[in-house]
Protein backbone atom coordinates (compact mmCIF):
# COMPACT_ATOMS: atom_id res chain seq x y z
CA UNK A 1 14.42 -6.96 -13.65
CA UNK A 2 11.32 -4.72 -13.08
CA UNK A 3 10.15 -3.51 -9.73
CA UNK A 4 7.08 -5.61 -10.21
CA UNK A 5 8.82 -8.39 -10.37
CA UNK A 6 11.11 -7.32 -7.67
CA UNK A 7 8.37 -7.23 -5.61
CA UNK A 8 7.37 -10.76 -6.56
CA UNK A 9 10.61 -11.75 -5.20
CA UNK A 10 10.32 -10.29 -1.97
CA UNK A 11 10.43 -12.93 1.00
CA UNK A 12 10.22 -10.32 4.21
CA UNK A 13 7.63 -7.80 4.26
CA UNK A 14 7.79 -5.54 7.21
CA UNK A 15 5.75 -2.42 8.65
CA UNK A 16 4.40 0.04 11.35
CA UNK A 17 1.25 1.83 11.93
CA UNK A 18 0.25 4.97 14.23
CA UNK A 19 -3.75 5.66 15.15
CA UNK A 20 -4.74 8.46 16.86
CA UNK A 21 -7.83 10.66 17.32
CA UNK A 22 -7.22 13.52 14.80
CA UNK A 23 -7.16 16.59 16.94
CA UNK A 24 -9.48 18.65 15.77
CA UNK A 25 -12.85 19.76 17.27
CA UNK A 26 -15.02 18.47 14.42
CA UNK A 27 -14.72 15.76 11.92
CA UNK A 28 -13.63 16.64 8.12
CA UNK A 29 -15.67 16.53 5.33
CA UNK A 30 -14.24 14.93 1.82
CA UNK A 31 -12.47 18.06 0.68
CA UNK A 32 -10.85 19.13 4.10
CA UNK A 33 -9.74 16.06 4.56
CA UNK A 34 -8.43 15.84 0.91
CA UNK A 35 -6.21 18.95 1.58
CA UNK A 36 -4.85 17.49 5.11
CA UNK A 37 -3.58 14.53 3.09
CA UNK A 38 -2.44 16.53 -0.09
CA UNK A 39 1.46 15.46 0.88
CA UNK A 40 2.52 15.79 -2.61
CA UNK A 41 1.77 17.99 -5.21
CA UNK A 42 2.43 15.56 -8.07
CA UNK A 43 -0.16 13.04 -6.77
CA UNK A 44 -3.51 13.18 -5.73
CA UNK A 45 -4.98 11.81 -2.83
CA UNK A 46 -7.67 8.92 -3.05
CA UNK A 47 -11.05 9.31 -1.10
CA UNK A 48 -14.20 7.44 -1.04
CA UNK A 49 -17.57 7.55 0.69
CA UNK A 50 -18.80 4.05 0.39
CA UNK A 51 -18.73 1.88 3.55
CA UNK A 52 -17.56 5.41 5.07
CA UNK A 53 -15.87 8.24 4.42
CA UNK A 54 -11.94 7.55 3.89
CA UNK A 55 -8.92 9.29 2.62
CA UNK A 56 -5.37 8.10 1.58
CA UNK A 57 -2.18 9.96 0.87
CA UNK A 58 0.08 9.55 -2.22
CA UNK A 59 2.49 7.12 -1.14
CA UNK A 60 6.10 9.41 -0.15
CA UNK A 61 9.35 7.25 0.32
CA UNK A 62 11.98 7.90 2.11
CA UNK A 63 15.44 6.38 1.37
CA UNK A 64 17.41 4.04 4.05
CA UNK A 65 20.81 2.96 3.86
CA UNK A 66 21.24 0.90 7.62
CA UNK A 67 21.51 -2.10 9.67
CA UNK A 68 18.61 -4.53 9.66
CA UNK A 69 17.77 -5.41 13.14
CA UNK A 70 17.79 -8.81 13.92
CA UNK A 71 17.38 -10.78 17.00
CA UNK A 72 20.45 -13.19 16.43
CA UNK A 73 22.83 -9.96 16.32
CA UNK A 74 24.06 -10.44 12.43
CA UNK A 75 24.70 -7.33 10.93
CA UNK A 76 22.94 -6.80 7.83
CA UNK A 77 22.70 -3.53 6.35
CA UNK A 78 20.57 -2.75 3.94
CA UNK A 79 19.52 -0.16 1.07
CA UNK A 80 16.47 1.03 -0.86
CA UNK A 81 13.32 2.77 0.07
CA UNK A 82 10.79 2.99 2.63
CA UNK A 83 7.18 3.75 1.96
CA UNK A 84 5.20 5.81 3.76
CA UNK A 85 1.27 7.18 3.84
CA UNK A 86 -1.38 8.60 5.85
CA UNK A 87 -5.18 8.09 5.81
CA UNK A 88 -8.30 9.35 7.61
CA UNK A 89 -11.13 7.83 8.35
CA UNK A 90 -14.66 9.55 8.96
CA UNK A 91 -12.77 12.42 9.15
CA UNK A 92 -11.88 11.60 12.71
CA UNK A 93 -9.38 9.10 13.12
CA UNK A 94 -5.76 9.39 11.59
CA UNK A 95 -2.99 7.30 10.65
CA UNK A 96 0.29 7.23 9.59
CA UNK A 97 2.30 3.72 8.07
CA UNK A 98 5.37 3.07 6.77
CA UNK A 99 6.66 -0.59 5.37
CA UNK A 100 8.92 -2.33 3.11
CA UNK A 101 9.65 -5.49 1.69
CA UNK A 102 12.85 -7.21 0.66
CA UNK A 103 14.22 -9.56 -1.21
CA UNK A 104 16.24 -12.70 -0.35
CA UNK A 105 19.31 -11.51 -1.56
CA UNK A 106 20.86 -8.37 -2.48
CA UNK A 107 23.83 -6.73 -4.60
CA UNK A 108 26.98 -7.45 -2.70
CA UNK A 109 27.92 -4.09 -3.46
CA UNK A 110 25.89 -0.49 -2.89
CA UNK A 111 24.20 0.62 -6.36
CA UNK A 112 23.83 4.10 -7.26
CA UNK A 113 20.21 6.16 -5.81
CA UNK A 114 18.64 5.48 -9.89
CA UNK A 115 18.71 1.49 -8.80
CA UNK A 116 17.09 2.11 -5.35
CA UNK A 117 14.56 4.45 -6.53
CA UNK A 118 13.45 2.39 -9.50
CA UNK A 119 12.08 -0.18 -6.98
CA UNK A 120 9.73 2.11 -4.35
CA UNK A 121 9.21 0.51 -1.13
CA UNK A 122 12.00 -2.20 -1.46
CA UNK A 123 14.69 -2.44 1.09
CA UNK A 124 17.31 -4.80 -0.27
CA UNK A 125 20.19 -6.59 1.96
CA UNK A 126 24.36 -7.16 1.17
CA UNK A 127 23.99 -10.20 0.33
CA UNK A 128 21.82 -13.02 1.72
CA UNK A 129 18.87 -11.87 3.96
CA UNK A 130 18.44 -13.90 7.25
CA UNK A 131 14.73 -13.69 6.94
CA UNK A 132 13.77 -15.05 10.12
CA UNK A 133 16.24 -13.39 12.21
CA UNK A 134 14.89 -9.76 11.02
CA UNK A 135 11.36 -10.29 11.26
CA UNK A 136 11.75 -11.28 14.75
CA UNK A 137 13.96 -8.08 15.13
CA UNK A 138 11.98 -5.89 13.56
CA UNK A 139 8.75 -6.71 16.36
CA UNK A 140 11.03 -6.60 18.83
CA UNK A 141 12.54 -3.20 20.24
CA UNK A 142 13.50 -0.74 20.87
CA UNK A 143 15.43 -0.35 18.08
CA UNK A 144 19.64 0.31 18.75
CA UNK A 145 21.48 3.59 16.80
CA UNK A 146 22.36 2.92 12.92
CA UNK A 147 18.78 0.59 12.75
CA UNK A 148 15.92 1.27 10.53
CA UNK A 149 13.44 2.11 13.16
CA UNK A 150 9.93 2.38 10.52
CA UNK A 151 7.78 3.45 13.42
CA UNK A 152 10.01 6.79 13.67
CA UNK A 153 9.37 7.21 10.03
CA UNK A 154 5.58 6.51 10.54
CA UNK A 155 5.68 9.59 13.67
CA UNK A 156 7.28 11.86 11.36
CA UNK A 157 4.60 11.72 8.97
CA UNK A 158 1.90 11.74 11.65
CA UNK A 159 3.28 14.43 13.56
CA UNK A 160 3.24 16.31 10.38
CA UNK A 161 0.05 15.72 9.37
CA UNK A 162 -0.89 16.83 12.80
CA UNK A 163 0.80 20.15 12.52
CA UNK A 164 -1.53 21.14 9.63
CA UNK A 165 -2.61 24.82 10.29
CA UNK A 166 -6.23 23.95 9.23
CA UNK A 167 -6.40 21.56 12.92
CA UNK A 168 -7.36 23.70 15.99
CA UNK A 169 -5.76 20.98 18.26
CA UNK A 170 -9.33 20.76 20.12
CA UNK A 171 -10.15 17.08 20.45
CA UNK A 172 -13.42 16.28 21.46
CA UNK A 173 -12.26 13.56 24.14
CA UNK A 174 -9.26 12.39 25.57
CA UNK A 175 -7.28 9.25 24.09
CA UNK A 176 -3.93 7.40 23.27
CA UNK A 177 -2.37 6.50 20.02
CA UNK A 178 -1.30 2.78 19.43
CA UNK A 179 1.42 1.56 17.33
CA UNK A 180 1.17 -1.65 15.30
CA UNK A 181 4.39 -3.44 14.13
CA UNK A 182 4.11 -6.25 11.60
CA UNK A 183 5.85 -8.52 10.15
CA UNK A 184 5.15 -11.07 7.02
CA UNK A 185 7.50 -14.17 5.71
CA UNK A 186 6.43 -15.79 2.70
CA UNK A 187 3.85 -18.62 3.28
CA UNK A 188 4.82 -22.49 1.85
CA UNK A 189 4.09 -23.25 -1.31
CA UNK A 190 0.07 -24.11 -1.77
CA UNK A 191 -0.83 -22.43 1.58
CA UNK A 192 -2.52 -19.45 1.53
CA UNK A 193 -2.31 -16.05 4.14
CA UNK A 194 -2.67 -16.68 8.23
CA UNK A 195 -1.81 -14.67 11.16
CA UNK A 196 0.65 -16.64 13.09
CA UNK A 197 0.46 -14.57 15.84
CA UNK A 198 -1.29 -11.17 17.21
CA UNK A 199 -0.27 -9.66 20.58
CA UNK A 200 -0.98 -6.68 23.17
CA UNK A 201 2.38 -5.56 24.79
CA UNK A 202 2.13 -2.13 26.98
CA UNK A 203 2.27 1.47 26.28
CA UNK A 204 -0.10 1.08 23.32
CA UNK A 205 2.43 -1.34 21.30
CA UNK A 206 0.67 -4.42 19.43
CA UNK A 207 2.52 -6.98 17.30
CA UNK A 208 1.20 -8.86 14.29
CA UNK A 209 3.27 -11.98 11.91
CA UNK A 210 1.74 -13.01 9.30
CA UNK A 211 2.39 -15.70 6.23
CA UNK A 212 1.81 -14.28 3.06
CA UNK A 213 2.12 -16.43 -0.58
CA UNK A 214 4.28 -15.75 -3.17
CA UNK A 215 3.63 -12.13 -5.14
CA UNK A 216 1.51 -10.65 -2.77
CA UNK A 217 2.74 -7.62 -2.11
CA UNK A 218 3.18 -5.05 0.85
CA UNK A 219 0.66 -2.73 -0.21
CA UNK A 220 -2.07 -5.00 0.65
CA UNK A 221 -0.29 -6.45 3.63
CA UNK A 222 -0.26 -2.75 5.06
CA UNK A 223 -3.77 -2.43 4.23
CA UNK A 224 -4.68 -5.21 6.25
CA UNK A 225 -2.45 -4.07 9.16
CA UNK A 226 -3.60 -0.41 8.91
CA UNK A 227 -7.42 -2.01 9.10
CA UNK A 228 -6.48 -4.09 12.11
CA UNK A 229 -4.68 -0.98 13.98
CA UNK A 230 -7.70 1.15 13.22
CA UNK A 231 -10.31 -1.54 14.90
CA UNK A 232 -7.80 -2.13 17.64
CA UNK A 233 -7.94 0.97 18.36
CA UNK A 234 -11.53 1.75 18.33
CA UNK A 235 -11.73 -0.74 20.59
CA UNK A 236 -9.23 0.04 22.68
CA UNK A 237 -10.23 3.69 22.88
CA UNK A 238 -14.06 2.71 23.75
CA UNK A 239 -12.95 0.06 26.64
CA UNK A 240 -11.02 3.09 28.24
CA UNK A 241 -14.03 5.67 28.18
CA UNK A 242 -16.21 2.64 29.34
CA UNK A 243 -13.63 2.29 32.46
CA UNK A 244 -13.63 6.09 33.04
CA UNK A 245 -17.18 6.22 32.91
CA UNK A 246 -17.53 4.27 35.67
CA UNK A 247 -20.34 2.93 34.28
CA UNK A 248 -22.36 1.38 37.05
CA UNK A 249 -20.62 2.66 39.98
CA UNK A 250 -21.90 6.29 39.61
CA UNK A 251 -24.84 8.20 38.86
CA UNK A 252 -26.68 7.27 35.40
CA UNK A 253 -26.42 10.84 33.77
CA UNK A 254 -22.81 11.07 35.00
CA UNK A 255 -22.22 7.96 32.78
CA UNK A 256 -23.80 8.67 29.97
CA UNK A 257 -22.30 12.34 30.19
CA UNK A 258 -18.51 10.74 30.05
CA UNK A 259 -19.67 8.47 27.34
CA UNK A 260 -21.43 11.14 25.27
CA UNK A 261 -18.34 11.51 22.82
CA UNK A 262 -18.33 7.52 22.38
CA UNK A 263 -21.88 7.91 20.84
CA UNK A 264 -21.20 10.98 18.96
CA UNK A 265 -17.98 9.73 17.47
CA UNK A 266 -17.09 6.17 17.59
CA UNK A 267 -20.16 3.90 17.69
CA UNK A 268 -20.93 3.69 14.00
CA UNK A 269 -17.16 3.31 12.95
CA UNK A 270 -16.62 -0.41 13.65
CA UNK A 271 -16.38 -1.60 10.03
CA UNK A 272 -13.62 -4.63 9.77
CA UNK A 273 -12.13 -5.87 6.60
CA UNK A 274 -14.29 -3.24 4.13
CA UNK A 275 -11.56 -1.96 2.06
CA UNK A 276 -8.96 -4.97 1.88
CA UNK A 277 -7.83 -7.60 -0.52
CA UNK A 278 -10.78 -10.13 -1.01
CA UNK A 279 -7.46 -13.04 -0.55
CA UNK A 280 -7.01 -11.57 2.60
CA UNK A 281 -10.06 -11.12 3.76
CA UNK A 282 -11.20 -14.81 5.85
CA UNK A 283 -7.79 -12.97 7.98
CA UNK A 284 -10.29 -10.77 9.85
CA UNK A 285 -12.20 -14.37 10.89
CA UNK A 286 -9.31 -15.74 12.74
CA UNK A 287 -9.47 -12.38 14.62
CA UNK A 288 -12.87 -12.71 15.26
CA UNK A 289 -12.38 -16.28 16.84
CA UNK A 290 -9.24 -15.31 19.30
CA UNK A 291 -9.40 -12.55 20.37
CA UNK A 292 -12.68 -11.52 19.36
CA UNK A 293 -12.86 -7.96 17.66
CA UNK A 294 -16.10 -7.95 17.09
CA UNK A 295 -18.00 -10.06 20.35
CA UNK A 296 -15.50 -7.58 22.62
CA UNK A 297 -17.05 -4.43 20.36
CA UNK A 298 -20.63 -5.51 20.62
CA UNK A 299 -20.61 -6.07 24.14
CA UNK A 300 -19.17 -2.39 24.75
CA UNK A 301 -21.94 -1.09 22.25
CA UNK A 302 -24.73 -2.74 24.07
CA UNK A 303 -23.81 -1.51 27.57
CA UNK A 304 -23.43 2.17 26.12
CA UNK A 305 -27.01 1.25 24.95
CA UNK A 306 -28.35 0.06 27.57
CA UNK A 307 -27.53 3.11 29.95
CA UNK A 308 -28.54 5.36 27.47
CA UNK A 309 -31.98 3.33 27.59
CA UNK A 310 -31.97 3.22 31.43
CA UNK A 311 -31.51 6.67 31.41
CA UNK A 312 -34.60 7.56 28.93
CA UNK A 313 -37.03 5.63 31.18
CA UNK A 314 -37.40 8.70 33.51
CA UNK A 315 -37.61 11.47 30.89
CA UNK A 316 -40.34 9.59 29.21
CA UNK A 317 -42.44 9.11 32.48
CA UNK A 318 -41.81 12.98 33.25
CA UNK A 319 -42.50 13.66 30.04
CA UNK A 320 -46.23 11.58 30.46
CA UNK A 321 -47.15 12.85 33.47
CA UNK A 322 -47.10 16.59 32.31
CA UNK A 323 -49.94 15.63 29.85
């Protein structure tokens, strides 16, 4: 069978993804951020201007050969490859995701590396996979020695990305990364893709499950999830420099000072659902409805805005009553 239609198969589809503000004192242009992402010599990486500038690694895997976690305790290990990529947007923010997606049952015996490798990205149980049991494990955490932990694969790659000799390590402002696990069973048959459920935990940790239809595949499932970590964390990062402002409790020009970098950096990157699968794009409405991306985003915007207009009021009447 071919790894397309291994893929087809699949009935668990699983991933996480790191954000974080690339630390470097000045955004990349298209061909420095081409060479930050130039993992593999054998592969080039994609880029693209139009909504905004973006570049994507080759894909790199990384073979597994673990226990599944699962929230029921059943010991399922597992065997195959994980995939693995990092992308930068505007030249400023930076990602790293790795994912998988398996099958609903497995050789009952371990196959030689050639049968693994022929199917990239697939992760494939001893026997029959409890689907349920290891999507719930897989959002839950922390993960127990001897289990496929993806986000420690996904912090790998980020952290070396991040060690790149051409960054100076001089961010322009301060912020914290978030980490996105997801999690997708296969939706019934006639129903199309829905977020079951999205959720905010602490220390920067988000969930996301998802029903997906028969043949989509992970690729676009991490694409959606990357897209959803990147807004979520535009968002997240502009509601903390709003609350460190102190916007409204302290001088005006102290404000806008601590918001300066939100302006110069953030404002004009809010750009949901541009680059995914047109199937799962009506996603990004249900996220718009509860919790509200974009009303949440808009509000932030407007008060930056506002402040900055409050603020030119006084320069313009100094600037009058010179003449």
């Amino acid at each position: 069978m071919s790894a397309q239609r291994e893929a087809k198969a699949s009935v668990l589809l699983c991933g996480e993804v790191r954000t974080c503000l690339l630390q470097h004192s000045q955004s990349l242009a298209g061909d420095e951020a081409v060479k930050l992402l130039r993992l593999r010599a054998d592969e080039q990486v994609r880029s693209s201007e139009r909504p905004n500038p973006y570049a994507v690694s080759p894909d790199v895997l990384t073979g597994v050969d673990c226990r599944l976690p699962t929230v029921s305790g059943a010991k399922v290990r597992a065997v195959g490859t994980v995939t693995a990529r990092a992308a930068l947007t505007e030249g400023r923010v930076l990602q790293s995701s790795a994912w998988f997606e398996a099958p609903a049952t497995g050789p009952e015996q371990r196959q030689p590396w050639s049968h693994y490798l022929a199917r990239p990205g697939v992760v494939e149980p001893f026997g029959k996979l409890p689907d349920r049991a290891v999507a719930d494990g897989l959002l839950a955490g922390p993960r127990e020695p001897g289990e496929l932990d993806l986000g420690a694969i996904a912090e790998r790659l980020l952290g070396s990305v991040l060690r790149h000799p051409s960054l100076d390590q001089r961010a322009p402002f301060k912020s914290r990364r978030t980490r996105l696990r997801w999690a997708a069973l296969r939706a019934l048959d006639g129903e199309g893709p829905s977020i079951e459920s999205f959720t905010v935990a602490e220390e920067g940790l988000r969930t996301a499950e998802l029903r997906l239809p028969e043949g989509m595949g992970a690729a676009a499932a991490a694409a959606l999830c990357e897209d959803l970590a990147l807004h979520d964390w535009l968002l997240t990062t502009l509601v903390r420099m709003v609350e460190r402002s102190r916007l409204g409790s302290v001088d005006g020009r102290d404000a806008v000072r601590a918001l300066r970098p939100a302006v110069d950096h953030l404002m004009h990157l809010w750009m949901p659902g541009a680059r995914l699968d047109p199937s799962l794009g009506p996603l990004w409405e249900v996220l718009e409805r509860e919790p509200g991306f974009t009303r949440q985003w808009q509000s932030m915007v407007q008060r930056i805005r506002d402040q900055l207009a409050l603020q030119a009021i006084p320069l313009q009447r100094d600037a009058l009553s010179v003449h």
